[in-house]
Protein backbone atom coordinates (compact mmCIF):
# COMPACT_ATOMS: atom_id res chain seq x y z
CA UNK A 1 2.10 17.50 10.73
CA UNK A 2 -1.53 17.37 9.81
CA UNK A 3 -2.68 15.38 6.45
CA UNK A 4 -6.16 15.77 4.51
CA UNK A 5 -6.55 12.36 4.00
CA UNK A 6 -9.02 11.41 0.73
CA UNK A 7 -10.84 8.17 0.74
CA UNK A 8 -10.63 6.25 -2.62
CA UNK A 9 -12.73 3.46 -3.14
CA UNK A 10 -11.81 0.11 -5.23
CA UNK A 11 -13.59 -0.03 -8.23
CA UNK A 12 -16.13 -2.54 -8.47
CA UNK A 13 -16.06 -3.46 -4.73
CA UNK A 14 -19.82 -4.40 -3.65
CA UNK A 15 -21.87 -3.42 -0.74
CA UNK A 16 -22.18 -6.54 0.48
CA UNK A 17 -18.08 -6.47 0.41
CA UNK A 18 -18.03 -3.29 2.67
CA UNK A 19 -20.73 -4.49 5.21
CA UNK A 20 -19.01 -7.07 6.14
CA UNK A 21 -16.29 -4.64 7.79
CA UNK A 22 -18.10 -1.87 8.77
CA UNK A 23 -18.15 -2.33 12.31
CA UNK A 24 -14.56 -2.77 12.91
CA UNK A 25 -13.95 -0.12 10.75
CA UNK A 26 -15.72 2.17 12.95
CA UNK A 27 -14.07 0.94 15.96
CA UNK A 28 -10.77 1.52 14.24
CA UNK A 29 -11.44 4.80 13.46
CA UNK A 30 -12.47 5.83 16.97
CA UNK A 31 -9.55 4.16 18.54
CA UNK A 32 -7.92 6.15 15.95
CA UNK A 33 -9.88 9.52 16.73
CA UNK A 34 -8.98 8.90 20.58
CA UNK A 35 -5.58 8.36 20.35
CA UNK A 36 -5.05 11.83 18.45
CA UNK A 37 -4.49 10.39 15.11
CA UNK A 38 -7.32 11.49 13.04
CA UNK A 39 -8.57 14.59 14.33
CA UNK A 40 -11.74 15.20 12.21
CA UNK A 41 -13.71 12.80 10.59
CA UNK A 42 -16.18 14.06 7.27
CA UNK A 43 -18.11 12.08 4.65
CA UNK A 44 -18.03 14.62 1.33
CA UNK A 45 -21.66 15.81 0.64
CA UNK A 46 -21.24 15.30 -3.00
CA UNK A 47 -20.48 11.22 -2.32
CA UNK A 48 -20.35 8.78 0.07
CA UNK A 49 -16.28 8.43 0.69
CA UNK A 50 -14.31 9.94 3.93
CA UNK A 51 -12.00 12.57 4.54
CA UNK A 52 -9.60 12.49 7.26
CA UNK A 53 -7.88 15.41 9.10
CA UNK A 54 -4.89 13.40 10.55
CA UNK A 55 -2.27 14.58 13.21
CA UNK A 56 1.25 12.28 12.54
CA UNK A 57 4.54 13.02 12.62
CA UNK A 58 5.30 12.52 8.95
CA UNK A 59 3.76 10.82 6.05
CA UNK A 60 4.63 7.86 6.28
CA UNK A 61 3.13 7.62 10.31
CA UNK A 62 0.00 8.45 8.42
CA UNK A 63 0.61 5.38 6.07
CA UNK A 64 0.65 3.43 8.79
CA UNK A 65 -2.17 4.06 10.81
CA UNK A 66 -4.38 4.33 8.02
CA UNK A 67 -3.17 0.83 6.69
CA UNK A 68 -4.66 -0.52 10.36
CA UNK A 69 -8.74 0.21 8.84
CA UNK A 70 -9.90 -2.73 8.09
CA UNK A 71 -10.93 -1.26 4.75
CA UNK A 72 -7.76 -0.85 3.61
CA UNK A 73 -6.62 -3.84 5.12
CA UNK A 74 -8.88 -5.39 2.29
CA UNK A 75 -8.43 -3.90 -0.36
CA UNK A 76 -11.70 -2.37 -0.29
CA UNK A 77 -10.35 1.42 -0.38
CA UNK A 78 -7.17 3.68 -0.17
CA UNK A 79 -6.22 7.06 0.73
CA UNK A 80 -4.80 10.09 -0.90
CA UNK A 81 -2.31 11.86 1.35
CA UNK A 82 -2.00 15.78 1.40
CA UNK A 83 0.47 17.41 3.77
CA UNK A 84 -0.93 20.41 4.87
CA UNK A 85 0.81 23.82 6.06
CA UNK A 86 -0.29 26.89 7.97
CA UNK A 87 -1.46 29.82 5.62
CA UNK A 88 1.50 32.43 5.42
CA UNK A 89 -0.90 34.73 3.86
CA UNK A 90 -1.80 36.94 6.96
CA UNK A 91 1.27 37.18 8.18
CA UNK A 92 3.11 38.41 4.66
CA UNK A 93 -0.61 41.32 4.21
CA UNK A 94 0.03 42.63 7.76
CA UNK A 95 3.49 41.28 8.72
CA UNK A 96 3.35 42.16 13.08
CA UNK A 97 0.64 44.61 12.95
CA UNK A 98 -1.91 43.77 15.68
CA UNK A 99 -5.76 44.81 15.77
């Protein structure tokens, strides 16, 4: 199942609060990235909080391995979870026609 995964940060958390964990958060996420769990990785342009395409077998797997970040582990942020389904669209406009 894959998951668009939106970072939500605590309000009133300081910089200084979020530097402190930075590091391991990184590492986290790229144990993360190599074990197939989150498949892409995105800051938004518009601010500076992630999004996460993740690969998990359900929800709550997502949960889970997100709640290993050391970010969220503090307190510091959270997620917002959206499942995610393949577009039927194509398929119902040109049902088995093939180019």
């Amino acid at each position: 199942m894959k998951l668009l995964a939106l970072e939500k940060e605590r309000p009133g958390v300081t910089d200084g609060e979020f530097a402190r964990h930075l590091k391991a958060e990184a590492l986290r996420a790229w144990e993360l990235y190599q074990s197939g769990v989150i498949r892409e990785l995105y800051f938004r342009a518009d601010q500076s909080t992630a999004v996460l395409i993740l690969e998990c077998a359900s929800i709550e797997e997502a949960q889970r391995a997100l709640a290993t970040l050391p970010l969220v582990r503090e307190d510091l942020i959270s997620f917002d979870l959206i499942p995610l389904r393949p577009y039927p669209g194509f398929a119902r406009l040109f049902g088995g026609r093939t180019a």
